[in-house]
C-alpha atoms as a PDB file:
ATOM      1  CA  UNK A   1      -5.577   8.770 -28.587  1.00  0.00           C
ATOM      2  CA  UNK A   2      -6.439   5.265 -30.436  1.00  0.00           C
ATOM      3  CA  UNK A   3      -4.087   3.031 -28.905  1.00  0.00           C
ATOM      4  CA  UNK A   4      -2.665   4.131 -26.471  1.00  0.00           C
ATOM      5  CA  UNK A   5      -4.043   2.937 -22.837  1.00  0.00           C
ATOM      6  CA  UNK A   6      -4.958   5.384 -20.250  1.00  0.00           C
ATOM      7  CA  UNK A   7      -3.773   4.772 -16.828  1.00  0.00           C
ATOM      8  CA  UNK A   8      -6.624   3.479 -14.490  1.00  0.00           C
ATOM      9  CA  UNK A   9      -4.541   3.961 -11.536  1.00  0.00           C
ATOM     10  CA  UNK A  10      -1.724   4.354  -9.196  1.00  0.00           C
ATOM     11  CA  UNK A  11       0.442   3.195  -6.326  1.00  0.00           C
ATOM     12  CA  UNK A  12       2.518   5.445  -4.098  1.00  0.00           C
ATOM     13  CA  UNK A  13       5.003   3.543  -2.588  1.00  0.00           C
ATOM     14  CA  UNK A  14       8.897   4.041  -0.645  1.00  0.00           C
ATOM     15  CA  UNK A  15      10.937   2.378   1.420  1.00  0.00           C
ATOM     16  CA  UNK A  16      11.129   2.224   5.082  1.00  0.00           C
ATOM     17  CA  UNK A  17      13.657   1.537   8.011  1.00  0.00           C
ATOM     18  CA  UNK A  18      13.253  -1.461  10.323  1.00  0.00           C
ATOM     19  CA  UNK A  19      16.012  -0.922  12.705  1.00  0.00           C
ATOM     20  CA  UNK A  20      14.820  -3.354  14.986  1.00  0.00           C
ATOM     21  CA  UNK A  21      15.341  -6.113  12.418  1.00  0.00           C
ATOM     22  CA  UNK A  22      18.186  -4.195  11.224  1.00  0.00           C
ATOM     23  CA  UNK A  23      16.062  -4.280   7.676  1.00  0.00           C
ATOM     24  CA  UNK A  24      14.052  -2.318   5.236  1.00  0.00           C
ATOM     25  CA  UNK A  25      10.821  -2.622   3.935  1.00  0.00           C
ATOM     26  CA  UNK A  26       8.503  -1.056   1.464  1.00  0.00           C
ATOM     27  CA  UNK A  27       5.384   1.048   3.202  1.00  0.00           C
ATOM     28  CA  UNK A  28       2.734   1.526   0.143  1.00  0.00           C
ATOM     29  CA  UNK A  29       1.414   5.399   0.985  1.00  0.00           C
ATOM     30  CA  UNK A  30      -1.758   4.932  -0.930  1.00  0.00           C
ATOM     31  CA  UNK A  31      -3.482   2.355  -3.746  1.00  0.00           C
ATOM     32  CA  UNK A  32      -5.915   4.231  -5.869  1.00  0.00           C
ATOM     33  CA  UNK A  33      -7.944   2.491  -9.086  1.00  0.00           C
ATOM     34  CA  UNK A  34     -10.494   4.911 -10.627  1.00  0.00           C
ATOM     35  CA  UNK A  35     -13.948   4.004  -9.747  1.00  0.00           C
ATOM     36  CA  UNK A  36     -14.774   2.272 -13.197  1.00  0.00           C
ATOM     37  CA  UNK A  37     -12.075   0.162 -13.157  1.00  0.00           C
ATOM     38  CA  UNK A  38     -12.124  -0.916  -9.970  1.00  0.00           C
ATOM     39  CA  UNK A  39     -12.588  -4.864  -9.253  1.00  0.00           C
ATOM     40  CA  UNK A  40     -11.112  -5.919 -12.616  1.00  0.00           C
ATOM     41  CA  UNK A  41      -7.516  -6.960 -11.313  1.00  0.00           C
ATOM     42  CA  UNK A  42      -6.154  -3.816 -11.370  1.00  0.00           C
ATOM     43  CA  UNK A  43      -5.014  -2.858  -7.721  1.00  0.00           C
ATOM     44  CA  UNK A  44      -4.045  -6.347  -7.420  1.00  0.00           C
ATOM     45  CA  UNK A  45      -1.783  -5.988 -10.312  1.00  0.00           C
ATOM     46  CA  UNK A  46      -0.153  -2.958  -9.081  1.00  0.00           C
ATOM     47  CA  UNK A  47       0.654  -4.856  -5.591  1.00  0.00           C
ATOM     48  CA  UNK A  48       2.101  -7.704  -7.281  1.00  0.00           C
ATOM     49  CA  UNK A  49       4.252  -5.426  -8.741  1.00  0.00           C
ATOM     50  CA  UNK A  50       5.735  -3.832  -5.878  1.00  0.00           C
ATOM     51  CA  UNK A  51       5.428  -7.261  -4.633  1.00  0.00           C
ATOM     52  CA  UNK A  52       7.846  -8.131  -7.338  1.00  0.00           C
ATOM     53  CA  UNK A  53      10.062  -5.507  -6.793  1.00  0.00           C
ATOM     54  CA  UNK A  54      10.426  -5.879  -3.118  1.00  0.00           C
ATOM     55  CA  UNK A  55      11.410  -8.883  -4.110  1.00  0.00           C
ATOM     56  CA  UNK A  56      14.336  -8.514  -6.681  1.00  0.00           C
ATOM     57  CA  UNK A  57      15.144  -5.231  -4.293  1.00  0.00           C
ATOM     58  CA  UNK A  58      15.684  -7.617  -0.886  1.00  0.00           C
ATOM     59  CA  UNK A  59      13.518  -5.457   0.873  1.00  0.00           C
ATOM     60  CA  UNK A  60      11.927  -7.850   3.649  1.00  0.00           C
ATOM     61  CA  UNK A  61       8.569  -6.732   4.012  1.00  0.00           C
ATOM     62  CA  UNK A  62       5.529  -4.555   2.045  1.00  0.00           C
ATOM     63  CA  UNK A  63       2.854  -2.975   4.658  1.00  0.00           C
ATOM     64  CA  UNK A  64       0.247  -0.845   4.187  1.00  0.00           C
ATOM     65  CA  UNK A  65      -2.936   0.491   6.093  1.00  0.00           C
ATOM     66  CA  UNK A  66      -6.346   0.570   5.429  1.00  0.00           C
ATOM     67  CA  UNK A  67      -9.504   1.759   6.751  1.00  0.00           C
ATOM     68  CA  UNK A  68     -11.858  -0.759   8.611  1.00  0.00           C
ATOM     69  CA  UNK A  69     -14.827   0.713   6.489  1.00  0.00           C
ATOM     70  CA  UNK A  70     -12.767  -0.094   3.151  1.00  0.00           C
ATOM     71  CA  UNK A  71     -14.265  -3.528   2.700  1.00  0.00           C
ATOM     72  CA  UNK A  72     -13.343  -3.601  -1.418  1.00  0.00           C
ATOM     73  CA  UNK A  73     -10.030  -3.425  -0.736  1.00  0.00           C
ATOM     74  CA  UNK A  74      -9.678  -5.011   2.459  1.00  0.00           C
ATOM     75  CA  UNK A  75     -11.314  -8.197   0.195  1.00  0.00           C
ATOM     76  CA  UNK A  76      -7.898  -8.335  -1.906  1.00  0.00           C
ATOM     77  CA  UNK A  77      -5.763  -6.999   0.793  1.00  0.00           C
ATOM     78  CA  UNK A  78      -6.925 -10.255   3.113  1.00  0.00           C
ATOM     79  CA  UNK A  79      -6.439 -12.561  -0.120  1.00  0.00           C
ATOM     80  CA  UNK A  80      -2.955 -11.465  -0.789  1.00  0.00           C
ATOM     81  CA  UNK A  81      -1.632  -9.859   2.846  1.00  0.00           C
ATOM     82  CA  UNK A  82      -1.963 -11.038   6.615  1.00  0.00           C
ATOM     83  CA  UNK A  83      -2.685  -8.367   8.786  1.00  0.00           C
ATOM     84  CA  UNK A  84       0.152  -6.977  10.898  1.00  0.00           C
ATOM     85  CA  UNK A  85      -0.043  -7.553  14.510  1.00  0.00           C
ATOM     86  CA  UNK A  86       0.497  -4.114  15.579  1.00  0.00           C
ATOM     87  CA  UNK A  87      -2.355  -1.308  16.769  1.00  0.00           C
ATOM     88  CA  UNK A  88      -1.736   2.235  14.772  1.00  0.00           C
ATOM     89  CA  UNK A  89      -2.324   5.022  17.051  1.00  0.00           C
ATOM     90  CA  UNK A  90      -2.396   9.057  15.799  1.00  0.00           C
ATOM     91  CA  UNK A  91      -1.433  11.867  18.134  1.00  0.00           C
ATOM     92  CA  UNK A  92      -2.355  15.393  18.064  1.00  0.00           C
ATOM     93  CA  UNK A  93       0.178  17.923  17.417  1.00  0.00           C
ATOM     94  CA  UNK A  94       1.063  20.301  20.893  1.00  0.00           C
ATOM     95  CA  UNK A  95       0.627  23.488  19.814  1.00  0.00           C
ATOM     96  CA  UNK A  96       2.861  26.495  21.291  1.00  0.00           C
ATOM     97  CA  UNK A  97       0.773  28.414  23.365  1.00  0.00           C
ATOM     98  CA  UNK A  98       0.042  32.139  22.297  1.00  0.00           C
END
């Protein structure tokens, strides 16, 4: 419709426990911008505002992960993030036997 903006794209985003620091944080699930729109601002822009809202929220902390081969985004995640100083490991499930 004439007008009215589309959405180009979208943040998932909730908060976390930190027990150790007795705190909370905000973990961002995923960061998508459609293809075409990508480079224009627009996953920066939906950062800042979680950013933002971390912020009026008092939540200590926004994390996130990336993949090593996602060198777009890891070129505005390195401008506006430091990277954490953990290692993420996955585990297989164990499966019942049978």
């Amino acid at each position: 419709m004439p007008g009215i903006a589309s959405p180009v794209g979208f943040v998932r985003y909730r908060p976390f426990e930190r027990p150790i620091t007795a705190s909370v944080g905000l973990w961002i699930d995923d960061v998508y911008v459609q293809p075409s729109s990508r480079g224009q601002g627009s996953a920066g822009a939906l950062i800042d505002a979680i950013r933002a809202q971390a912020g009026a929220g008092g939540y200590d902390v926004i994390r996130w992960t990336t993949r090593e081969s996602n060198t777009g985004a890891r070129k505005l995640y390195d401008r506006i993030a430091a990277p954490a100083p953990v290692v993420v490991y996955n585990a297989d499930p164990l499966r019942p036997e049978g």
